[in-house]
PDB file of N, CA and C in Angstrom:
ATOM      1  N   UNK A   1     107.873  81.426 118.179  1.00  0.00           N
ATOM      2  CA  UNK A   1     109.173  80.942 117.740  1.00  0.00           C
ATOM      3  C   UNK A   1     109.028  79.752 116.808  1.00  0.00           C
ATOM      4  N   UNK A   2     108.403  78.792 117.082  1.00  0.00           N
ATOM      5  CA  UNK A   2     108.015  77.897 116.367  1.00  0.00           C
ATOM      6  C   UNK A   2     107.413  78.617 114.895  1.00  0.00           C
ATOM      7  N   UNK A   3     106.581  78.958 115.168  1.00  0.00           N
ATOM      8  CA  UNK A   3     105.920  79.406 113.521  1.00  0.00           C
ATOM      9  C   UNK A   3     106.644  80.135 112.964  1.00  0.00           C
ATOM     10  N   UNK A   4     107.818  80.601 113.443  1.00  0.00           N
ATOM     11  CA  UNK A   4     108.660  81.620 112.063  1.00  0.00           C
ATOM     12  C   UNK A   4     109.674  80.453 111.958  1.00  0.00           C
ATOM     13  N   UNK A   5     110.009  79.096 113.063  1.00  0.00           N
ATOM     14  CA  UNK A   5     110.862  78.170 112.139  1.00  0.00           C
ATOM     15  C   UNK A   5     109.914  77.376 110.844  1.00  0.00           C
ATOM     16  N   UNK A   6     108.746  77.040 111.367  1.00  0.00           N
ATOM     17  CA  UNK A   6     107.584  76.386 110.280  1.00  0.00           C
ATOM     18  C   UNK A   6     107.704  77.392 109.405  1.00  0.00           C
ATOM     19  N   UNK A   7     107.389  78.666 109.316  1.00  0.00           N
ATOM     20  CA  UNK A   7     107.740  79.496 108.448  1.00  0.00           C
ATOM     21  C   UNK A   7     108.992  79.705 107.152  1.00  0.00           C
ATOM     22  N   UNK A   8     109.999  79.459 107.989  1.00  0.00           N
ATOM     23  CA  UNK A   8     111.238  79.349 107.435  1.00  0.00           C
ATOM     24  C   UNK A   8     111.512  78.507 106.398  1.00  0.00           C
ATOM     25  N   UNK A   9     111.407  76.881 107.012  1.00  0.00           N
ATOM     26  CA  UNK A   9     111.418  75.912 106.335  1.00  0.00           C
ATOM     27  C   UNK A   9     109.873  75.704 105.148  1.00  0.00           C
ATOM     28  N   UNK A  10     109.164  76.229 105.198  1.00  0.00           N
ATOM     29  CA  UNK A  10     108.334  76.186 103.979  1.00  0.00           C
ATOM     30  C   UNK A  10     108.638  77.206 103.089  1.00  0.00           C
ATOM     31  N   UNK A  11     109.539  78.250 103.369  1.00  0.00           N
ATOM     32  CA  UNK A  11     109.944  79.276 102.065  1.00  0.00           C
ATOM     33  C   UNK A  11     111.084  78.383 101.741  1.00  0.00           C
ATOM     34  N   UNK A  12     112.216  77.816 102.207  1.00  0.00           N
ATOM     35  CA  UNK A  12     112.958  77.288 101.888  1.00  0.00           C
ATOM     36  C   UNK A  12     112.518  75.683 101.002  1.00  0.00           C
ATOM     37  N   UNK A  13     111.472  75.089 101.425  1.00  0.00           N
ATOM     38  CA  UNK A  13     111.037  74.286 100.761  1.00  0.00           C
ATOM     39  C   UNK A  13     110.572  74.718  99.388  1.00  0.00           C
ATOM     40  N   UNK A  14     109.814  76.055  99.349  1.00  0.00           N
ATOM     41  CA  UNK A  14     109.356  76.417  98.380  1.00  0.00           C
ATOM     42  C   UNK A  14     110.523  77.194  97.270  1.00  0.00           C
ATOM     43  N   UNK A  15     111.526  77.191  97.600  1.00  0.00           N
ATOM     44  CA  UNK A  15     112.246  77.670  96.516  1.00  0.00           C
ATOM     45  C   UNK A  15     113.080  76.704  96.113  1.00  0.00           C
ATOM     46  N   UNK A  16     113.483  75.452  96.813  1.00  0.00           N
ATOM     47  CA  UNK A  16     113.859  74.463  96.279  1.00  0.00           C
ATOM     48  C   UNK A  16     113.545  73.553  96.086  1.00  0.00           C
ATOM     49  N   UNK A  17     111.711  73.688  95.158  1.00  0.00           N
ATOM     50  CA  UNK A  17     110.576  73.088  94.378  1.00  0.00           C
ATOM     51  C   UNK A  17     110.832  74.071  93.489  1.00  0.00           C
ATOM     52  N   UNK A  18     110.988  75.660  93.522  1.00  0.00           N
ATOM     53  CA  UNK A  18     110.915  76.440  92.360  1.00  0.00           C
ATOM     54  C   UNK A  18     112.505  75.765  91.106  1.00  0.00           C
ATOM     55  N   UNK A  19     113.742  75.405  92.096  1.00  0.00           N
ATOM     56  CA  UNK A  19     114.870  75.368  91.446  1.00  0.00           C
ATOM     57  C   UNK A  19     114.874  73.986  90.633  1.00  0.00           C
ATOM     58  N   UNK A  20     114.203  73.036  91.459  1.00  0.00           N
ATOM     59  CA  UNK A  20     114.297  71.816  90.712  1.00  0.00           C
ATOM     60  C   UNK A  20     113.445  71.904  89.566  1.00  0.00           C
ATOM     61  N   UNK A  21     112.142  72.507  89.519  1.00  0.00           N
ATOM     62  CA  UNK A  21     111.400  72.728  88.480  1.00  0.00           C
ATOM     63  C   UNK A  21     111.518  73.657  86.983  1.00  0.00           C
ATOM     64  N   UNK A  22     112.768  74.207  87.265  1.00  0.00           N
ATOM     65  CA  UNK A  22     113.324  75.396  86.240  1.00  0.00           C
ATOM     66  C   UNK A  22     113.310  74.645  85.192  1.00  0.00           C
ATOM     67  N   UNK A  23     113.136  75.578  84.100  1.00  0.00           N
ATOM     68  CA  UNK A  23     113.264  74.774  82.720  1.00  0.00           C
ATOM     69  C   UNK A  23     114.580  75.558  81.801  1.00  0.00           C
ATOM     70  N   UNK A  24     115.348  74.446  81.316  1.00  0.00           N
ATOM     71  CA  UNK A  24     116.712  74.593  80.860  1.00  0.00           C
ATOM     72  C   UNK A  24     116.454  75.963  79.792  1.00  0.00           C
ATOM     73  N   UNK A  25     117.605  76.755  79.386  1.00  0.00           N
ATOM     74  CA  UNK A  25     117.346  77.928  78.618  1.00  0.00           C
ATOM     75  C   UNK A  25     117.708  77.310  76.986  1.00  0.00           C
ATOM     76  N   UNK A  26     116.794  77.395  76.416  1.00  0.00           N
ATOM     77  CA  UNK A  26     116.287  77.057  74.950  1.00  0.00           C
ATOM     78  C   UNK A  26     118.360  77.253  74.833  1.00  0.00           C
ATOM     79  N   UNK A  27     118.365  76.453  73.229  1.00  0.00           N
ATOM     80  CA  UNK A  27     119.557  76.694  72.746  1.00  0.00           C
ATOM     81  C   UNK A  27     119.620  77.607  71.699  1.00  0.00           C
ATOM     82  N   UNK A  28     120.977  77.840  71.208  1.00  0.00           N
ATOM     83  CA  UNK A  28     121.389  78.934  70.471  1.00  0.00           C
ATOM     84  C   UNK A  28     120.492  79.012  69.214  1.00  0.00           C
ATOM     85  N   UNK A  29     120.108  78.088  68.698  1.00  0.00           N
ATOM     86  CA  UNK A  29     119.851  77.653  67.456  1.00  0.00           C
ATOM     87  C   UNK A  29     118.585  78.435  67.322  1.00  0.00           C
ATOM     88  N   UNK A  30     117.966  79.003  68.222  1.00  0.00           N
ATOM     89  CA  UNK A  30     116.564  79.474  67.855  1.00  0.00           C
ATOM     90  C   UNK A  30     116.558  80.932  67.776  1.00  0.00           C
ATOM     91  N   UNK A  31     117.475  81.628  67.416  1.00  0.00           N
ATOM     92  CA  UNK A  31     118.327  83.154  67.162  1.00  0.00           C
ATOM     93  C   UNK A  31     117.986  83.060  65.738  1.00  0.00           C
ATOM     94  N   UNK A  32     117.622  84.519  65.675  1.00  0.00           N
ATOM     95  CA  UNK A  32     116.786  85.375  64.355  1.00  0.00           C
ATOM     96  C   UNK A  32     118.145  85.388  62.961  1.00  0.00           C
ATOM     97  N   UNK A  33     118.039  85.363  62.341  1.00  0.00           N
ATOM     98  CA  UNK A  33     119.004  85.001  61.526  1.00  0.00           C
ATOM     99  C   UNK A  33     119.159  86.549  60.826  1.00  0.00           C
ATOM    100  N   UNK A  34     120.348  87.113  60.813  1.00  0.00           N
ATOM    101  CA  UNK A  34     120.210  88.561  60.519  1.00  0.00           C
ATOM    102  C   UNK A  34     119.506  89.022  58.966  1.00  0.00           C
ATOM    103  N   UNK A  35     119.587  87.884  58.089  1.00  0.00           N
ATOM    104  CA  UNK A  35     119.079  88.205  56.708  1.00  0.00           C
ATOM    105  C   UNK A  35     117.218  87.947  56.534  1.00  0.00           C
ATOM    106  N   UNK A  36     116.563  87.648  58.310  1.00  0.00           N
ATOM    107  CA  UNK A  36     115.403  86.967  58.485  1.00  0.00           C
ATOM    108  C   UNK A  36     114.683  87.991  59.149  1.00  0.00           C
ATOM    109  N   UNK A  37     115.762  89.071  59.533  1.00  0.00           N
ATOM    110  CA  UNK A  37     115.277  89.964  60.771  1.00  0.00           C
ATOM    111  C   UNK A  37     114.403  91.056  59.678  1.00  0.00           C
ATOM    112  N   UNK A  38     114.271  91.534  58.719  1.00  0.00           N
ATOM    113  CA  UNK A  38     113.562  92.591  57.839  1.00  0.00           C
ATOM    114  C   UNK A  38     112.308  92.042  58.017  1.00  0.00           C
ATOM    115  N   UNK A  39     112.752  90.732  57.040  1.00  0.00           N
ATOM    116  CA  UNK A  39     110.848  90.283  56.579  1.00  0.00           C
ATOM    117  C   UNK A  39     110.355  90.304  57.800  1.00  0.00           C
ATOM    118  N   UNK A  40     110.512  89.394  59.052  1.00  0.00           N
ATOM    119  CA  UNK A  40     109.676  89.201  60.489  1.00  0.00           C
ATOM    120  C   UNK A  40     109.805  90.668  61.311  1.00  0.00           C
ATOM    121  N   UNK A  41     110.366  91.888  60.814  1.00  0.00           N
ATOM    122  CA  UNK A  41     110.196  92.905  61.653  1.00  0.00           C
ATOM    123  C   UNK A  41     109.013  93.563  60.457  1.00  0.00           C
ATOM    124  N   UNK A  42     108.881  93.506  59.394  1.00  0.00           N
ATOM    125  CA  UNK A  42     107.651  93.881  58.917  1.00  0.00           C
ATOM    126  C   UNK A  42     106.303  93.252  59.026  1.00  0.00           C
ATOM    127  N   UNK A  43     105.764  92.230  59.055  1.00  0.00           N
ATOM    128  CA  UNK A  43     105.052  91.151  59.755  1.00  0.00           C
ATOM    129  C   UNK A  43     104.784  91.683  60.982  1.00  0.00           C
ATOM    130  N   UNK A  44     105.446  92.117  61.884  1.00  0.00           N
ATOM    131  CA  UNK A  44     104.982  92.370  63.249  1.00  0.00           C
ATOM    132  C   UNK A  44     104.853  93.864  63.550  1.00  0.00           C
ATOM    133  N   UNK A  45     105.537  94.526  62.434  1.00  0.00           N
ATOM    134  CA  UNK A  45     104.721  96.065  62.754  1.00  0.00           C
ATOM    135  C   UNK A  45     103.359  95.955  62.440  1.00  0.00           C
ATOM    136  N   UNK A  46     102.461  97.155  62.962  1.00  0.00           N
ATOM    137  CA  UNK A  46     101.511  97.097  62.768  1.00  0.00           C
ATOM    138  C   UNK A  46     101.002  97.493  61.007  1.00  0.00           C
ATOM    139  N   UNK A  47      99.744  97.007  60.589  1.00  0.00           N
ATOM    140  CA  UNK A  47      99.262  96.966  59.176  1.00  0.00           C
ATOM    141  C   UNK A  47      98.517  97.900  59.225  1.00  0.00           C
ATOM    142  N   UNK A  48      98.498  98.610  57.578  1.00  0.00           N
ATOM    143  CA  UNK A  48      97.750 100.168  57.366  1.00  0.00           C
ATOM    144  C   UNK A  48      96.465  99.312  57.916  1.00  0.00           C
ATOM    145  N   UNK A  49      95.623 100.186  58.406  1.00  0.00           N
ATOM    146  CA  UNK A  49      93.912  99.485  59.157  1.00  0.00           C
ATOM    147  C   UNK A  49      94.147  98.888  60.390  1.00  0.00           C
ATOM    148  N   UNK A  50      95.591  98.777  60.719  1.00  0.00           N
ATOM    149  CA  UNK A  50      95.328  98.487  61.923  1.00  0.00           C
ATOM    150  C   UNK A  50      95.117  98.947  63.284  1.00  0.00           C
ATOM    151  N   UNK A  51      95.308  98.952  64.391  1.00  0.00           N
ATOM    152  CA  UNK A  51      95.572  99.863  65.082  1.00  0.00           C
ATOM    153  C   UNK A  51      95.017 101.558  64.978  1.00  0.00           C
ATOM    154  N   UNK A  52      93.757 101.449  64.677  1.00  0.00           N
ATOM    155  CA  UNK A  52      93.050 102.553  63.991  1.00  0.00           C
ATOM    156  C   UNK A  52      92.934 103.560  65.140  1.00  0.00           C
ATOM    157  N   UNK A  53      93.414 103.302  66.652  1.00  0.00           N
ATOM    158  CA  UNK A  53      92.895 103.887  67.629  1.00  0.00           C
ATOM    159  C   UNK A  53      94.107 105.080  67.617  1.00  0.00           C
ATOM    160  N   UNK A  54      95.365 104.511  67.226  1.00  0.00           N
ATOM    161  CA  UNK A  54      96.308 105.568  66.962  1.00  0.00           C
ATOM    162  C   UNK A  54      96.157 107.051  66.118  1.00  0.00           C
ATOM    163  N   UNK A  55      94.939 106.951  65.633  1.00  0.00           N
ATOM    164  CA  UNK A  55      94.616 107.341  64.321  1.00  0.00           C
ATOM    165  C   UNK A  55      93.542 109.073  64.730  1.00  0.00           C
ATOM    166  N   UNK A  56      93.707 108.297  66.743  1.00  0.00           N
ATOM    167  CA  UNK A  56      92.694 109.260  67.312  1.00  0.00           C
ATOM    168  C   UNK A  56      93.275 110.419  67.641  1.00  0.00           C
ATOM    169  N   UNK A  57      92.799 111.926  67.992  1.00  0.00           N
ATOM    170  CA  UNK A  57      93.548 113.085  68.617  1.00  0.00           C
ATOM    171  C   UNK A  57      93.328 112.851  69.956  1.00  0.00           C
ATOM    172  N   UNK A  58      93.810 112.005  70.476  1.00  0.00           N
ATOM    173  CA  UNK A  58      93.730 111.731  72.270  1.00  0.00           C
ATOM    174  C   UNK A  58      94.478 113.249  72.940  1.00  0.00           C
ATOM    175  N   UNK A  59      93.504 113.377  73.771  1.00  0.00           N
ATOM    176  CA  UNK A  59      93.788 114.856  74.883  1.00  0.00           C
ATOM    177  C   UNK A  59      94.262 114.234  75.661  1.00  0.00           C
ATOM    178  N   UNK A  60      95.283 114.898  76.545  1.00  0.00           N
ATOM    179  CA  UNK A  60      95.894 114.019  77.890  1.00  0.00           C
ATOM    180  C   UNK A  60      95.456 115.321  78.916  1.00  0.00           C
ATOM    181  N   UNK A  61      95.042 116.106  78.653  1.00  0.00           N
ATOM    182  CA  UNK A  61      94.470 117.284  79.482  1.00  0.00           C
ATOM    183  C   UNK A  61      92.891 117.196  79.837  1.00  0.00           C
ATOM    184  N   UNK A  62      92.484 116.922  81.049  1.00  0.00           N
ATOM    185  CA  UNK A  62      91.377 116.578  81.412  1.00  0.00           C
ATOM    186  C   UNK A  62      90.329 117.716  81.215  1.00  0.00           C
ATOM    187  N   UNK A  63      90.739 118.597  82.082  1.00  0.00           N
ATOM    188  CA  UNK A  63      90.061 119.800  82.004  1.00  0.00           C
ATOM    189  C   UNK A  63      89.848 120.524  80.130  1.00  0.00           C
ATOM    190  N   UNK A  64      90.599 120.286  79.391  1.00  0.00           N
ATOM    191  CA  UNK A  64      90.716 120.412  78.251  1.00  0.00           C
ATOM    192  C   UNK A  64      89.823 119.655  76.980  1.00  0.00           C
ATOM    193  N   UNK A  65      89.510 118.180  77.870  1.00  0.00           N
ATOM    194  CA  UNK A  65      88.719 117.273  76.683  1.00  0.00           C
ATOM    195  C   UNK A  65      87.644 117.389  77.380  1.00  0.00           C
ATOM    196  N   UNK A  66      87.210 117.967  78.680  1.00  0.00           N
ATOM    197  CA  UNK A  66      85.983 118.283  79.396  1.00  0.00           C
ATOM    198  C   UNK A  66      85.159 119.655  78.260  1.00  0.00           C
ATOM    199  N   UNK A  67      86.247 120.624  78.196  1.00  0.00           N
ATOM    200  CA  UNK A  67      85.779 121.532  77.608  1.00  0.00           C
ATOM    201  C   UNK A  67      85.248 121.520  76.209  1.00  0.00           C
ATOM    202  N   UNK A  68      86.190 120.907  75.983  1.00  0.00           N
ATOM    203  CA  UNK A  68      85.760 120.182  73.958  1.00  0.00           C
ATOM    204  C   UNK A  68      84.685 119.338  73.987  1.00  0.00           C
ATOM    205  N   UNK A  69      84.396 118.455  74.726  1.00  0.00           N
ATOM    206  CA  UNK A  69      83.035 117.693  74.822  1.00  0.00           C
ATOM    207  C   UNK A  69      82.028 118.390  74.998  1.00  0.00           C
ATOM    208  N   UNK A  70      81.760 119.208  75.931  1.00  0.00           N
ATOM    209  CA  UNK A  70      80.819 120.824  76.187  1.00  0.00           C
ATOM    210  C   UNK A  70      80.530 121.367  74.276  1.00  0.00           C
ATOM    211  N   UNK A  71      81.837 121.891  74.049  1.00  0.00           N
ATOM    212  CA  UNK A  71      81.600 122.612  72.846  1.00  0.00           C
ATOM    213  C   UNK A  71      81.082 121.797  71.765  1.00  0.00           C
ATOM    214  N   UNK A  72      81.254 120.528  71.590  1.00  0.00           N
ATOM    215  CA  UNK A  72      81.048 119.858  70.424  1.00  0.00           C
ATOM    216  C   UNK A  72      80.217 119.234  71.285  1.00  0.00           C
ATOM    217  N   UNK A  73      79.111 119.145  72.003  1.00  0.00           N
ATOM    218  CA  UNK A  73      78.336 117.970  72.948  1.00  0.00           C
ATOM    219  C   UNK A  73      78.697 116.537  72.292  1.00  0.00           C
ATOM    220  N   UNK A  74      79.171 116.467  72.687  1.00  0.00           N
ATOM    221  CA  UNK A  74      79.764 114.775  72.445  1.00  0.00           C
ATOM    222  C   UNK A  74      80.336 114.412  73.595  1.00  0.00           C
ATOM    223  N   UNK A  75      79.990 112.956  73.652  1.00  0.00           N
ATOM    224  CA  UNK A  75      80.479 112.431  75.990  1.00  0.00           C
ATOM    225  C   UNK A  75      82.131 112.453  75.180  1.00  0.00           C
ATOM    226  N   UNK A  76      82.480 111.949  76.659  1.00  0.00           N
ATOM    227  CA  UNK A  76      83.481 112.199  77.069  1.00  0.00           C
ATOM    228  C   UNK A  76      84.192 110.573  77.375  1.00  0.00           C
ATOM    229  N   UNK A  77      85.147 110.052  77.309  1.00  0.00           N
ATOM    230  CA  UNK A  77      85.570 108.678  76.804  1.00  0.00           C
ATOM    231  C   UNK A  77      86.858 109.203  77.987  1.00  0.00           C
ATOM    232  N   UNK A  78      87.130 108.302  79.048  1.00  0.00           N
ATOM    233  CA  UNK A  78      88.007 108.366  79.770  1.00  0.00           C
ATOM    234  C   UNK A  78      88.589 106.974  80.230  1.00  0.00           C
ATOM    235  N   UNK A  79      89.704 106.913  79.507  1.00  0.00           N
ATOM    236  CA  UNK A  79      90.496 105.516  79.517  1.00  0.00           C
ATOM    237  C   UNK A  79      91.484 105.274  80.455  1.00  0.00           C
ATOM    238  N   UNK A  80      91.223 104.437  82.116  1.00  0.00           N
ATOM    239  CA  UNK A  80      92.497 104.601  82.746  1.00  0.00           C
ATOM    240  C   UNK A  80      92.329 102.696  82.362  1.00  0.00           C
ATOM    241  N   UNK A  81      94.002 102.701  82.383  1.00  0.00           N
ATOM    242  CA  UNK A  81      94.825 101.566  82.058  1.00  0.00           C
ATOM    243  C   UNK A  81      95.615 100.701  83.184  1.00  0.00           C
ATOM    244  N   UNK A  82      95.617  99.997  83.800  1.00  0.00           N
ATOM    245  CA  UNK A  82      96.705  98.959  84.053  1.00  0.00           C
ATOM    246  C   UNK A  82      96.453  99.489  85.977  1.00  0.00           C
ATOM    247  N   UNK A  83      95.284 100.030  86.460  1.00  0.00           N
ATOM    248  CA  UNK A  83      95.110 100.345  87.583  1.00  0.00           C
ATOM    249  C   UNK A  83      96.048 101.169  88.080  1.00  0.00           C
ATOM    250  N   UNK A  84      96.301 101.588  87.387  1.00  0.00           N
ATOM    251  CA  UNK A  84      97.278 103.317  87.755  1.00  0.00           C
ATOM    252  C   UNK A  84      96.206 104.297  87.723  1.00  0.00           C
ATOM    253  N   UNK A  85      97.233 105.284  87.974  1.00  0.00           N
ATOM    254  CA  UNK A  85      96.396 106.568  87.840  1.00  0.00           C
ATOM    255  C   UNK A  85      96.231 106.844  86.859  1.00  0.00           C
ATOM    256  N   UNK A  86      95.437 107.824  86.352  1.00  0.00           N
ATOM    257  CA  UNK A  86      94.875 108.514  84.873  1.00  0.00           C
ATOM    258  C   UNK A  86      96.307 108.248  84.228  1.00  0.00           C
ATOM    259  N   UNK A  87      96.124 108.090  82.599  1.00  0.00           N
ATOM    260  CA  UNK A  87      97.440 108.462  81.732  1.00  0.00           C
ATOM    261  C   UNK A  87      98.803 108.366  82.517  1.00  0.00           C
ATOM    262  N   UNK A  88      98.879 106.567  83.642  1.00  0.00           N
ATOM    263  CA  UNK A  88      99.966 106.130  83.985  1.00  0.00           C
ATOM    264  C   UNK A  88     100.733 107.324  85.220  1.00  0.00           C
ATOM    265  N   UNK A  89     100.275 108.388  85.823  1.00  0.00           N
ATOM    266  CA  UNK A  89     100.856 109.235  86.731  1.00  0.00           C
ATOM    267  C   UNK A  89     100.537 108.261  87.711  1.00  0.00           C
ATOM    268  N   UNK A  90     101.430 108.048  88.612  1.00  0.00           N
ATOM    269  CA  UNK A  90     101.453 106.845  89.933  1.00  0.00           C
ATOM    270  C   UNK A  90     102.301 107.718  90.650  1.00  0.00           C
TER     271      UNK A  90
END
């Protein structure tokens, strides 16, 4: 009984250390200016040479890039991402 009140009062402590510590939300003034939004949306797409990996014929069929590696003997490159399952299936 005791340790879920000790309990209690340190989540409650801890979120009102999180509230006092908040930081105020920026002001209006730092909004994209609609005649600003072209040039900085070209700038941040990606550049011809970049992103060259897009550029690849990625198989999402396992059994399929197994078989093409066989035929063309060339290994086999298997990219899992973000600790999911293969190609994000969770």
């Amino acid at each position: 009984m005791i340790f879920r009140i000790l309990l209690m009062l340190a989540a409650a402590a801890g979120c009102a250390a999180v509230t006092q510590t908040a930081t105020p939300a920026q002001p209006a003034s730092t909004a994209i200016a609609p005649d600003q939004f072209g040039g900085l949306h070209k700038l941040i797409k990606p550049q011809p040479g970049e992103a060259l990996w897009a550029n690849v014929p990625w198989l999402t069929n396992l059994a399929e890039a197994r078989q093409k590696a066989v035929a063309e003997n060339k290994p086999l490159f298997v990219w899992r991402a973000g600790g999911g399952e293969v190609l994000g299936r969770a």
